[in-house]
Structure formats: C-alpha cells, structure tokens
Protein backbone atom coordinates (compact mmCIF):
# COMPACT_ATOMS: atom_id res chain seq x y z
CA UNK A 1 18.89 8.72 -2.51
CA UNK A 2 15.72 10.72 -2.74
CA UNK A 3 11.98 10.17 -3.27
CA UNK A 4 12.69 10.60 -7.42
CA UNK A 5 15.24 8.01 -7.45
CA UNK A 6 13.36 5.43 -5.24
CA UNK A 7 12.16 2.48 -7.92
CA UNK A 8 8.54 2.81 -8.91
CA UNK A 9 7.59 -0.13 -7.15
CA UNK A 10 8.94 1.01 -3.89
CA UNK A 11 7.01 4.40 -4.32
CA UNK A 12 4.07 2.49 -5.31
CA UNK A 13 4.57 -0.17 -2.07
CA UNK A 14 4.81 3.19 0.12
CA UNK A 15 1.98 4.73 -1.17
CA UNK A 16 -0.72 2.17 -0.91
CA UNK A 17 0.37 0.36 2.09
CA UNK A 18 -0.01 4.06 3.38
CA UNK A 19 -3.69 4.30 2.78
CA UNK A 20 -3.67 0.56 3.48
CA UNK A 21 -2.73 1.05 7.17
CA UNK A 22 -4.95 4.39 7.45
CA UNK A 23 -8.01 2.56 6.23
CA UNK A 24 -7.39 -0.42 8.97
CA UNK A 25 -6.59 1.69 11.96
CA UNK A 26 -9.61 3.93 11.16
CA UNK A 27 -11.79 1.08 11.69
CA UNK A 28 -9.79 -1.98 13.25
CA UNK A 29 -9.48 -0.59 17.33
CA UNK A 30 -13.16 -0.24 17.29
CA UNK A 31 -13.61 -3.57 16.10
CA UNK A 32 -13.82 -5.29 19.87
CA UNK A 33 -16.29 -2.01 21.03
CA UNK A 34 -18.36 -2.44 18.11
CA UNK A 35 -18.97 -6.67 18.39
CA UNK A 36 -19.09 -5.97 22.49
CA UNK A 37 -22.04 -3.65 21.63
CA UNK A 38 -23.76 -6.05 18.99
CA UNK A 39 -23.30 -9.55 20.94
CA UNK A 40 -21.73 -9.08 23.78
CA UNK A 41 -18.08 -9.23 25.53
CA UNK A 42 -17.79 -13.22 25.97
CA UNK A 43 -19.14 -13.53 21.89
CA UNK A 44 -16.55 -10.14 21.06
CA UNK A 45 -13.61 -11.65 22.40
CA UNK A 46 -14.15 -15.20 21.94
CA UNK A 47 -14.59 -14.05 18.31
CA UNK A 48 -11.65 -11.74 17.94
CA UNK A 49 -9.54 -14.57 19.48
CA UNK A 50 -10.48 -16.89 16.36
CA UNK A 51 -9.92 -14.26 13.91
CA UNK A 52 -5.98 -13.69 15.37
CA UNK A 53 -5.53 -17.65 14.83
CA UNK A 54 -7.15 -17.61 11.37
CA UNK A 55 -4.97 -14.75 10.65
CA UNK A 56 -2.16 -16.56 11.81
CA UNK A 57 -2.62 -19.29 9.56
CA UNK A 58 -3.78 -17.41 6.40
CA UNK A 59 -0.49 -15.15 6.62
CA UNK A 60 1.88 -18.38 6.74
CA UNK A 61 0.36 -19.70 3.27
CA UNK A 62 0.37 -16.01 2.03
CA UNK A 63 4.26 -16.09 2.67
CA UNK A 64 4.06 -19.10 0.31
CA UNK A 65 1.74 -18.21 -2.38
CA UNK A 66 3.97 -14.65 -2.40
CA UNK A 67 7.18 -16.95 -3.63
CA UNK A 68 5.15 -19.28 -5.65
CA UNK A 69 3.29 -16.74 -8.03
CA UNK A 70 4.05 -13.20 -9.16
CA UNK A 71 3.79 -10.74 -6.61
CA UNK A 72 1.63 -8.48 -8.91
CA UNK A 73 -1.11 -10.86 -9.23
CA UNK A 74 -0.89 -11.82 -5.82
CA UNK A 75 -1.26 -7.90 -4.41
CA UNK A 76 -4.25 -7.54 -6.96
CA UNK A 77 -5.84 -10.17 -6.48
CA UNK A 78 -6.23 -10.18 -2.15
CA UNK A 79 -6.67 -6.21 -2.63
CA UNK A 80 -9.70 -6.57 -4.32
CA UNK A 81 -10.82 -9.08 -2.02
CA UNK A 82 -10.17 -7.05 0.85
CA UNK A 83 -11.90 -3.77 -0.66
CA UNK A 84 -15.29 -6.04 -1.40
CA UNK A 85 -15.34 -7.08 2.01
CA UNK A 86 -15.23 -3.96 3.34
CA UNK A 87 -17.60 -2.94 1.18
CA UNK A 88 -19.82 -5.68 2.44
CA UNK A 89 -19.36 -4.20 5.65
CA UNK A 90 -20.80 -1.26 4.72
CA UNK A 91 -23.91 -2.84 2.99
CA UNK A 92 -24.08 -4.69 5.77
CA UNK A 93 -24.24 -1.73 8.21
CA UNK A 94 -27.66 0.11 6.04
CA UNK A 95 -30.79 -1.59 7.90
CA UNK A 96 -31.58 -0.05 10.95
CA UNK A 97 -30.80 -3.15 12.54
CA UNK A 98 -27.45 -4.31 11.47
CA UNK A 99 -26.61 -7.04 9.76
CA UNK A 100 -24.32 -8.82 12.39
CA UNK A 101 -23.60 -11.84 11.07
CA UNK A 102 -22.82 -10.97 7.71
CA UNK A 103 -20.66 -8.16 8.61
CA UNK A 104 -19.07 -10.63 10.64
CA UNK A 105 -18.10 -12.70 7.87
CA UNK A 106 -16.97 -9.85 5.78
CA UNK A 107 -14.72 -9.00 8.86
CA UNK A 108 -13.38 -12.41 9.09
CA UNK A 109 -13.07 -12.45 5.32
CA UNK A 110 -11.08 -9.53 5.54
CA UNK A 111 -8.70 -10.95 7.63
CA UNK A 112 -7.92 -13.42 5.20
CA UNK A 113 -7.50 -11.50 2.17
CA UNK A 114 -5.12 -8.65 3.60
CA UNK A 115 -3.32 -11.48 6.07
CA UNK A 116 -2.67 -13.23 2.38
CA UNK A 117 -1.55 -10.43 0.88
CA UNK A 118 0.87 -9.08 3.51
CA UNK A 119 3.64 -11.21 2.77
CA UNK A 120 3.91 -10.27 -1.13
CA UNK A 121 3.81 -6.10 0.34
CA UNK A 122 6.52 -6.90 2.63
CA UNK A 123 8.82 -9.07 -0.40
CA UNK A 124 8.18 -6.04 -2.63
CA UNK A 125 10.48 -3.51 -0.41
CA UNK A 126 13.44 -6.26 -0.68
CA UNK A 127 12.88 -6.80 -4.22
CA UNK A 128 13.45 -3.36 -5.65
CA UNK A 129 16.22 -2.48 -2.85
CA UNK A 130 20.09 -3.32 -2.18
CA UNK A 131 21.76 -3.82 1.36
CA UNK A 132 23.18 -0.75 0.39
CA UNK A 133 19.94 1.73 0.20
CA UNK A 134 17.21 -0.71 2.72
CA UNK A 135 18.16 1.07 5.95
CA UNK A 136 16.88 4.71 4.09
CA UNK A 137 13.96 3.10 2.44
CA UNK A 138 12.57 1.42 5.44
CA UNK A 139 12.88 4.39 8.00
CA UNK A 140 10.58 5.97 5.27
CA UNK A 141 8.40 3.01 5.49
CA UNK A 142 8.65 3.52 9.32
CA UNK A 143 7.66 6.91 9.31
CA UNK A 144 4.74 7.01 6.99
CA UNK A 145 3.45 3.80 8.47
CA UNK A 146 3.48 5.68 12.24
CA UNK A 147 1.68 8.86 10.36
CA UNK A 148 -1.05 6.51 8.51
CA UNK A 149 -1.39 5.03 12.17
CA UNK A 150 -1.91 8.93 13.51
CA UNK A 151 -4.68 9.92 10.62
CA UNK A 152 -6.58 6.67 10.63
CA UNK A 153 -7.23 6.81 14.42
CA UNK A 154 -7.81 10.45 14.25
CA UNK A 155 -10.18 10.17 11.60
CA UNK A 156 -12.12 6.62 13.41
CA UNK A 157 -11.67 8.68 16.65
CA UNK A 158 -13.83 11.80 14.75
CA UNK A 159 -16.54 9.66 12.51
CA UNK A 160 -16.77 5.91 13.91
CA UNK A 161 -19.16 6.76 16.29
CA UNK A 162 -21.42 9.62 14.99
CA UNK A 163 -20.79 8.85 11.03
CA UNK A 164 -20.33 5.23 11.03
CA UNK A 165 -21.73 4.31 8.07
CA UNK A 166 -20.12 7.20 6.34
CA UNK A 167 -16.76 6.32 7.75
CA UNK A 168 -17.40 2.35 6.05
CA UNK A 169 -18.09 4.35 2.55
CA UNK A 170 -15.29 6.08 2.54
CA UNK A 171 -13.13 3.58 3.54
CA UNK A 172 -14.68 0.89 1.04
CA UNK A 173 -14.17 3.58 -2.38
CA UNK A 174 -10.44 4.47 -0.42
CA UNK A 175 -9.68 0.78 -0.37
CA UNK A 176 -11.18 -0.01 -4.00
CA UNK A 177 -8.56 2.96 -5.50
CA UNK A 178 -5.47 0.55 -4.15
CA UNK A 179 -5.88 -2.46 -6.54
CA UNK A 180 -6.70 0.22 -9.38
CA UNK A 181 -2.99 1.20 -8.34
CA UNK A 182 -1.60 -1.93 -8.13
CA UNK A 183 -3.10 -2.30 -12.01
CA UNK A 184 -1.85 1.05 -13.39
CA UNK A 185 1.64 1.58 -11.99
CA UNK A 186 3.17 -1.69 -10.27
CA UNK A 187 5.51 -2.99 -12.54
CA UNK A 188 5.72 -7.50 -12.88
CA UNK A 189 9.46 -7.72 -11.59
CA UNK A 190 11.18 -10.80 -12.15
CA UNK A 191 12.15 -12.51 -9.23
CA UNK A 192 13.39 -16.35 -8.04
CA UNK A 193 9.76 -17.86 -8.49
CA UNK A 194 9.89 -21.06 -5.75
CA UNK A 195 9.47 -24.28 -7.39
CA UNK A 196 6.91 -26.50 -5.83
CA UNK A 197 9.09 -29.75 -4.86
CA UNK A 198 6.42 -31.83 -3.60
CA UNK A 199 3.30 -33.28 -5.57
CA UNK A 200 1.21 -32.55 -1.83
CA UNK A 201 1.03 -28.56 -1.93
CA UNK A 202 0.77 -28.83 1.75
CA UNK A 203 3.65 -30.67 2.49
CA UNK A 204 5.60 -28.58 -0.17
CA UNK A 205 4.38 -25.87 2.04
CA UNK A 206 5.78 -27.45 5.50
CA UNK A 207 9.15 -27.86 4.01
CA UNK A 208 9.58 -24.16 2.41
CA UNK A 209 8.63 -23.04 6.00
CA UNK A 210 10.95 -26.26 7.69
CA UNK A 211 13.90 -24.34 6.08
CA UNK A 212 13.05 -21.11 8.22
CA UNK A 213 13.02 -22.90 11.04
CA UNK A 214 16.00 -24.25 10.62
CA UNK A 215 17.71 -21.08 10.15
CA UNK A 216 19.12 -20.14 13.44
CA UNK A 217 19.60 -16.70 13.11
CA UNK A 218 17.04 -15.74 11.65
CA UNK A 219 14.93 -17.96 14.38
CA UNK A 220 16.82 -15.76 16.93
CA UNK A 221 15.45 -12.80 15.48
CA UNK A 222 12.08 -13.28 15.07
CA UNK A 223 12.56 -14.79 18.80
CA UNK A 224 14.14 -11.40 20.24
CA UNK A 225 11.53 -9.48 18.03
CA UNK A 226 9.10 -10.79 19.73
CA UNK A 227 10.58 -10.28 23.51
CA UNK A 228 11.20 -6.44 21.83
CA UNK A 229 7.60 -5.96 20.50
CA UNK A 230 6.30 -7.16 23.57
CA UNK A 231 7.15 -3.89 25.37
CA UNK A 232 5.49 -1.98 23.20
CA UNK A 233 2.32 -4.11 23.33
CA UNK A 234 2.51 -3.93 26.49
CA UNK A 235 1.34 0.29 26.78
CA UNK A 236 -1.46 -0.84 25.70
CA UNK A 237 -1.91 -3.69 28.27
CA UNK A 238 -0.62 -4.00 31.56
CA UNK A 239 0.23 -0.24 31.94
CA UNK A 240 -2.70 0.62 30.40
CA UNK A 241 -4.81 -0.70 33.11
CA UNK A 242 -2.29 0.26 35.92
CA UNK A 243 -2.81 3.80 35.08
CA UNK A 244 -6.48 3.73 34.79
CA UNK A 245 -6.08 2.28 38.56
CA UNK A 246 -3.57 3.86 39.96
CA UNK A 247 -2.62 7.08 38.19
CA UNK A 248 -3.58 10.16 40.48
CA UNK A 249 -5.43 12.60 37.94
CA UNK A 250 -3.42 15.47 37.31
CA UNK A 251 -5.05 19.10 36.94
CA UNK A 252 -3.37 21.35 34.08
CA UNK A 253 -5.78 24.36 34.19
CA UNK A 254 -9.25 23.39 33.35
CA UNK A 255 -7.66 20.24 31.51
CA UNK A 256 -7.48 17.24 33.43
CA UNK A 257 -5.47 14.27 32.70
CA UNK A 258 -6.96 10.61 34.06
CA UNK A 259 -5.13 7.25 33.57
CA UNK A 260 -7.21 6.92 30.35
CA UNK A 261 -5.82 10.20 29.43
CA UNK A 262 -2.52 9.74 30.20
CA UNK A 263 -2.20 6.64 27.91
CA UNK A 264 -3.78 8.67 25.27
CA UNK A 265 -1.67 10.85 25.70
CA UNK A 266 1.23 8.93 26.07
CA UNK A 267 0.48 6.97 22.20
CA UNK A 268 -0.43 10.28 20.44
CA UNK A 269 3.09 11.41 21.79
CA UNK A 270 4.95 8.44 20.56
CA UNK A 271 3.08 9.28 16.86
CA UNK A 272 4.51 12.76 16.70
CA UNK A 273 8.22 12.20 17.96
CA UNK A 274 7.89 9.26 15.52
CA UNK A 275 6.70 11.57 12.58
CA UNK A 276 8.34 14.85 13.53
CA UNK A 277 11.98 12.92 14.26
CA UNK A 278 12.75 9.67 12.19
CA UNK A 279 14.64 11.62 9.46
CA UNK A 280 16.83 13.71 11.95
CA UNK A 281 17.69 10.90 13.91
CA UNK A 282 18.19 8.44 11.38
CA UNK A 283 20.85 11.05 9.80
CA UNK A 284 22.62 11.45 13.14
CA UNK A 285 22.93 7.46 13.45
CA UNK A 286 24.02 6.87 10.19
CA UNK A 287 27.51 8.85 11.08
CA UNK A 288 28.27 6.48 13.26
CA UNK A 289 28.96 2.55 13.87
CA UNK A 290 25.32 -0.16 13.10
CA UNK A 291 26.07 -2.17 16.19
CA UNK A 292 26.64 0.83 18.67
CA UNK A 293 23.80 2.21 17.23
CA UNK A 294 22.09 -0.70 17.66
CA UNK A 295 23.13 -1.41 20.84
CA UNK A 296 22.63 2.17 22.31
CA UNK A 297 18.78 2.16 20.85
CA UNK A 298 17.87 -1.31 22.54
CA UNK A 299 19.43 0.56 25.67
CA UNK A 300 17.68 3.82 25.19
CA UNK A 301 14.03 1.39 24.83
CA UNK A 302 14.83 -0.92 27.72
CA UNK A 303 15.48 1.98 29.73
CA UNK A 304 12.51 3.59 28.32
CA UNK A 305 9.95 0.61 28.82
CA UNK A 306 10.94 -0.48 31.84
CA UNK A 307 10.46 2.49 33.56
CA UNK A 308 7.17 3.34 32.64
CA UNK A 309 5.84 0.02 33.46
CA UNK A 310 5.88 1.21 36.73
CA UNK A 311 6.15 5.10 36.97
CA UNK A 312 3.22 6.68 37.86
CA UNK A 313 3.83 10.76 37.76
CA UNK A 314 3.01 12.19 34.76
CA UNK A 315 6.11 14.13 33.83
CA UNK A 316 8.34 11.16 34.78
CA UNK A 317 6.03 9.10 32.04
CA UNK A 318 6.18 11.34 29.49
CA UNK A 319 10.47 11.90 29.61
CA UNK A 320 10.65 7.60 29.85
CA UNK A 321 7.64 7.67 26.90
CA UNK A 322 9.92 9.82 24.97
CA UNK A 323 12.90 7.82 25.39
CA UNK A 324 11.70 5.16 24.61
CA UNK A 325 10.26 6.37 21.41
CA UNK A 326 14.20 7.69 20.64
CA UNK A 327 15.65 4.55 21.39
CA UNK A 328 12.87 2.79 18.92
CA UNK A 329 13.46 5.32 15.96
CA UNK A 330 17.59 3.94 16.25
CA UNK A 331 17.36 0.59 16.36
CA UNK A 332 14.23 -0.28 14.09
CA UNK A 333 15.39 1.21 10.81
CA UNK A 334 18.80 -0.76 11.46
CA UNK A 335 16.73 -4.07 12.19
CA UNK A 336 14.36 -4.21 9.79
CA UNK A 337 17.57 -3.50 7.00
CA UNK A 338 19.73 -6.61 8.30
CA UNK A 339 16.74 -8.52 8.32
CA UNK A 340 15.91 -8.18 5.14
CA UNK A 341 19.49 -9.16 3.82
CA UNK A 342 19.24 -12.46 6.07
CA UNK A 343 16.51 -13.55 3.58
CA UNK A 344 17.84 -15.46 0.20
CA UNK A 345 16.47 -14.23 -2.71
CA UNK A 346 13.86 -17.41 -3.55
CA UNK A 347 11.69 -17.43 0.34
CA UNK A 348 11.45 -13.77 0.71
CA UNK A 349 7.88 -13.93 1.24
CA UNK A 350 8.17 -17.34 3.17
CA UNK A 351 10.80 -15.90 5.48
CA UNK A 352 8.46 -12.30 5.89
CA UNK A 353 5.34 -14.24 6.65
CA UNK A 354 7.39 -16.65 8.92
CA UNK A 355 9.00 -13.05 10.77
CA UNK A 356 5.03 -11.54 11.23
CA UNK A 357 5.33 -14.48 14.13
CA UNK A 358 6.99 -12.12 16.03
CA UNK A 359 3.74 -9.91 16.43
CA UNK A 360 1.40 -12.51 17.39
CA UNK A 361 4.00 -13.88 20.23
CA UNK A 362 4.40 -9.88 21.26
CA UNK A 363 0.72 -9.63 21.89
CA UNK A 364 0.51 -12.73 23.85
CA UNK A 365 3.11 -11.69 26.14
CA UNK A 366 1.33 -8.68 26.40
CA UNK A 367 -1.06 -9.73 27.36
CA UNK A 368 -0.04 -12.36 29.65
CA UNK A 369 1.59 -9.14 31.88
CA UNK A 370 -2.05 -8.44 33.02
CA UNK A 371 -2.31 -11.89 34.48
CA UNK A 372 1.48 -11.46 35.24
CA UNK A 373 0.97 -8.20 36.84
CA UNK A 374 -1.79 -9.17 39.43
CA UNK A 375 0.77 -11.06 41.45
CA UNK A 376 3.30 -8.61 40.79
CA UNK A 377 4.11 -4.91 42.30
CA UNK A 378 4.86 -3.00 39.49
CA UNK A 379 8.39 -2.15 40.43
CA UNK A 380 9.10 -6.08 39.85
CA UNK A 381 6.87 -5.52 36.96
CA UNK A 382 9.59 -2.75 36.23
CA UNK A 383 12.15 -5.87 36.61
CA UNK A 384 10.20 -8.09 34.93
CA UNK A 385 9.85 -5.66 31.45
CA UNK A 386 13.85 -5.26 32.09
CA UNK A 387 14.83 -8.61 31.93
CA UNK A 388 12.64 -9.49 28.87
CA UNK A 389 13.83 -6.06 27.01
CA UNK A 390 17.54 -7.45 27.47
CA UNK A 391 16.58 -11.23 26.36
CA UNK A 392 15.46 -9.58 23.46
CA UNK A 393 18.56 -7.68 22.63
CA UNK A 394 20.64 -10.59 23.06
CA UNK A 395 18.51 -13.17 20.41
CA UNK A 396 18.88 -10.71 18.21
CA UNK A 397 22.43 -8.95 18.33
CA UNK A 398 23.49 -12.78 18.19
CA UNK A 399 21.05 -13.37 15.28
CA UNK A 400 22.40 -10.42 13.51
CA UNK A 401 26.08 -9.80 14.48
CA UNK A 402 27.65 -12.82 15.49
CA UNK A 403 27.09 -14.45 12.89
CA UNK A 404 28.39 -11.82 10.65
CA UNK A 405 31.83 -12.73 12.97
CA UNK A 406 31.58 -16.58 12.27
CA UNK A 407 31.55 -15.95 8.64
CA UNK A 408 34.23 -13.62 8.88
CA UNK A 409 36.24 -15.89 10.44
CA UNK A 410 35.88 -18.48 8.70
CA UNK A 411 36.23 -16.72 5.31
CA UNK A 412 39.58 -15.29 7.22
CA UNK A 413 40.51 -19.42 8.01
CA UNK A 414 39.59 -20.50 4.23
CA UNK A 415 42.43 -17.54 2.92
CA UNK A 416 45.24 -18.55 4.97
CA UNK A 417 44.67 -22.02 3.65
CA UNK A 418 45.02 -21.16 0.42
C-alpha cells in the first residue's frame, strides 16, 4: 500500500500533525530556559509542573469530546485555538520588555487547546485504517513524527535565541495554515458517535472512561507503556546528568565531546537511525512472526537502555544508543497496530486519551531515577532500568498476546460444543 492509496484523511492526519510536532518542538524545550530567564527557576518549574497536570486533565475530556462530536469540528475548532495562542505569544513577545504574564497565559492556553485536540488526531489514524494496513501506516507516522522532532529542534536550536521573535512569527502563520487544511481537504467520516447516557456530562464522562479502566488488557498496556517509555525518558534524565558528571571528555581532533555533548549527540543519533532506517527494518520484520518480533525488539531496547544507564565510554554508548534505537523501530510499529485494534469502534478517542497516560507516568519515573539514582551506583542503576524494561514487556505481551490465546481457546471450547 503506497502513499497514493493511503485514504485522504490519513494523508491529511500525516501531514499536519507533521508540521504540528515541528512547530512544538521548535519552541516547547526552550519553554523551561525561557520562564527560568523571565521569573526565575522555583516560578519556571513550579509553573511547568501545573501546566503537565492541566494538560493531563484537558486531554482526558478531549478523549471524550473526540467520541461525542465529529472529529472534523473538533480538529478545527482546538487548531485554531492553538494557532491564536501562539500568535498571542508572539504579540506578546514585541515590547522590549516582554509581556510575561500574558504570554504565560497564551502558553497555558495552548496547552489546552492542542491537549483537547490530541485525542480526535490520534482516532483519525484508526478510523480510515484496517488491522490489516495499521502496522504500515503507523511506522510512517513513526518516522515522520521522529523527522518533525529532528527539524523543529534544529530550527529552535538555530533561531530561538538570536531570532526569537521571528521564530514565534513563523511558527504562528505555520500553525494558522493547519486548520485552513483541516477546512479544505479533511473529509466528515462517519463514525459510532458516543451517546451521552447520563443527564450530568461529568459523570457521563467518569463512566465512558470507568469502562477503560475496566479493560484489563488494555490497562496492562498502557501500564507496560509506561514502564517502556520510561527508559527513554530517562536519556534525558538520570543519564543525562550522569554524563555531564561523570563522562571523561573525549578529544576527536579539534572536536571535543563533553557529557553535554555526548547526550546531544547521543538524541541527534537516535533521530537519524530513526529516519534513515524505519522502512528497511520494518520490511525485514514483517517476513517474520509479530510476537518474535515483538519479543526480540523489547530485548534489543532492554539491552540497549540498560546499558547505557550506566556506560560511560563513548563508543560503548553510542553501539548500546544504537541498539536501542533498533530494538525501538521493531517493536513500536507492532504496538501501536495491536493497540489500536484493542479499541471498539464507539471510545476510540476515550481509549487514545486514556493510553496518553502512559507518557505522563513515563516522565515521572523519569524523573524519579534522579532522586533514585543519588542512592544508587549506576551499575544497580543498570539493574534497576533492567528490571523495569522487563516489567514492561511482560504488562504488555500479556495485554496483547495472551489474551489473543484466551479467546482462541475459548472460541476452540464453544466449537467442540456445538
């Protein structure tokens, strides 16, 4: 199945959430330097903190609104929302002295207007797919979401500092252009519209979301995805402050590569396996079994993660860094495809909204390994990344695979009674 055949709406989905994600990670990593520089670190963070728990929030009832009202309307409405408040942000940055507190605001807004909106994005892919075609269209999604990542910190990297203002404009007219999209070429699919069951929209709310918990395996999944994502997070934590500590600077030449380096290093690697491999490797995997493919990816990132949690020579970092990345690129395309077909048809932006938990718990055990990791060595820390890699695995090969085996079984039980 090729780009031509893909459904309009799943070209259009790819397309904007493209320059979606560029615009963000142009602007969103400098968001804690920026506020640290303005009010200070206690007032940055303390701040920042809020905004994750408001986006928390706002992206549960955006899973509900997504199955309550067309997605269309839904997508235009929070995307124009989200390009005014950037927009704001840019008026807001004009005076010689900024305009802190309303750029603030716009910031905060802006959580709550994409974090709404995220949901319906995420329904759209399972909407216009089959089980049979969701594996090829999300390692596309995979791909172009690591390359968006690559250009939008390369270009924030380039302008935020010496073109800031400039770099707000031309996000702001980049992030107008998406709803304009959204207008012009996303088509108003039909899909199982959720009826509201309760008179109290809040408590109709609580139950959609009560029948997510209560779906073991898919609770097992989110759980291990967010013992998985954790890892990750955690470059970017712990092991990003153990090599600005302890990482003995190499000399290449005149080049030389600190701890700072090195994890700069180590991310702009993991961008360009990801973009320069995901097709190869997702054409290799699909010749052979899901499971051992799933199985031997988890492996591949355990072994991966856990090793450079406590390595500390460069070339050893970069071969782990690299596995790691290859083990990620085999079992994420194969994840995100049995999620999606876990999800009935009516709660598909209930049960996406309900899976972005995964993310926020992965942070927070991220960064609970820098507390973790002061009364650790980092071999144990080594252990420690080991042990939560593999409790990941297990939540969600069970979530995924065993139940697959139940309802074989019993389906086998129900023909020999007949």
């Amino acid at each position: 199945m090729g780009w031509r055949e893909y459904p309009q709406n799943i070209k259009v989905r790819l397309i904007t959430a493209f320059f979606n994600r560029a615009v963000s990670s142009a602007v969103m990593p400098f968001m804690a330097l920026f506020f640290a520089q303005e009010k200070g670190k206690i007032w940055a963070g303390t701040f920042l903190i809020l905004t994750v728990a408001v986006g928390f929030v706002v992206n549960l009832i955006g899973g509900y609104i997504s199955d309550r009202f067309h997605r269309k309307k839904v997508l235009m409405m929070t995307s124009v929302l989200s390009a005014m408040m950037f927009l704001t942000m840019t008026i807001s940055l004009l005076p010689e002295d900024n305009l802190i507190w309303l750029f603030a605001f716009a910031y905060t807004s802006f959580i709550v207007t994409s974090s709404l909106g995220r949901p319906a994005m995420h329904a759209i892919i399972m909407d216009s797919t089959t089980p049979e075609n969701r594996k090829e269209v999300y390692t596309l999604d995979y791909w172009m979401t690591n390359l968006s990542m690559a250009i939008g910190t390369a270009l924030g990297g380039l302008l935020y500092q010496s073109h800031q203002v400039e770099l707000f404009m031309m996000l702001s007219v980049t992030s107008l252009s998406v709803p304009i999209a959204y207008y012009i070429w996303l088509k108003e699919e039909s899909h199982f519209i959720l009826q509201q069951k309760h008179q109290n929209v809040v408590m109709d709310m609580i139950q959609n979301y009560r029948i997510a918990f209560r779906d073991s395996a898919f609770v097992k999944v989110v759980l291990g995805s967010t013992f998985i994502f954790s890892a990750e997070f955690t470059l970017n934590s712990y092991i990003g402050i153990r090599l600005a500590e302890t990482f003995q600077t190499v000399n290449l030449g005149d080049f030389e590569i600190s701890g700072v380096r090195m994890l700069s290093m180590m991310n702009v690697q993991n961008m360009l396996f990801v973009v320069c491999f995901t097709f190869l490797i997702n054409r290799i995997t699909d010749k052979f079994d899901k499971r051992k493919m799933f199985i031997f990816g988890l492996l591949l990132y355990g072994i991966g993660y856990s090793t450079v949690t406590s390595a500390n020579v460069w070339y050893v970092l970069v071969m782990f860094n690299v596995i790691a990345t290859l083990g990620e690129l085999i079992y994420s395309p194969i994840k995100e495809s049995e999620k999606a077909n876990m999800i009935p048809d009516d709660k598909r932006g209930s049960y996406s909204a309900f899976a972005n938990l995964s993310f926020s718990g992965a942070d927070l055990l991220a960064r609970s390994s820098i507390i973790i990791g002061t009364f650790l060595v980092p071999t144990m820390m080594s252990v420690y990344m080991g042990i939560i890699i593999f409790t990941g695995a297990v939540f969600i090969y069970s979530g995924f695979f065993l139940r697959e085996r139940v309802r074989a079984g019993a389906a086998a039980a129900a023909e020999k009674a007949i």
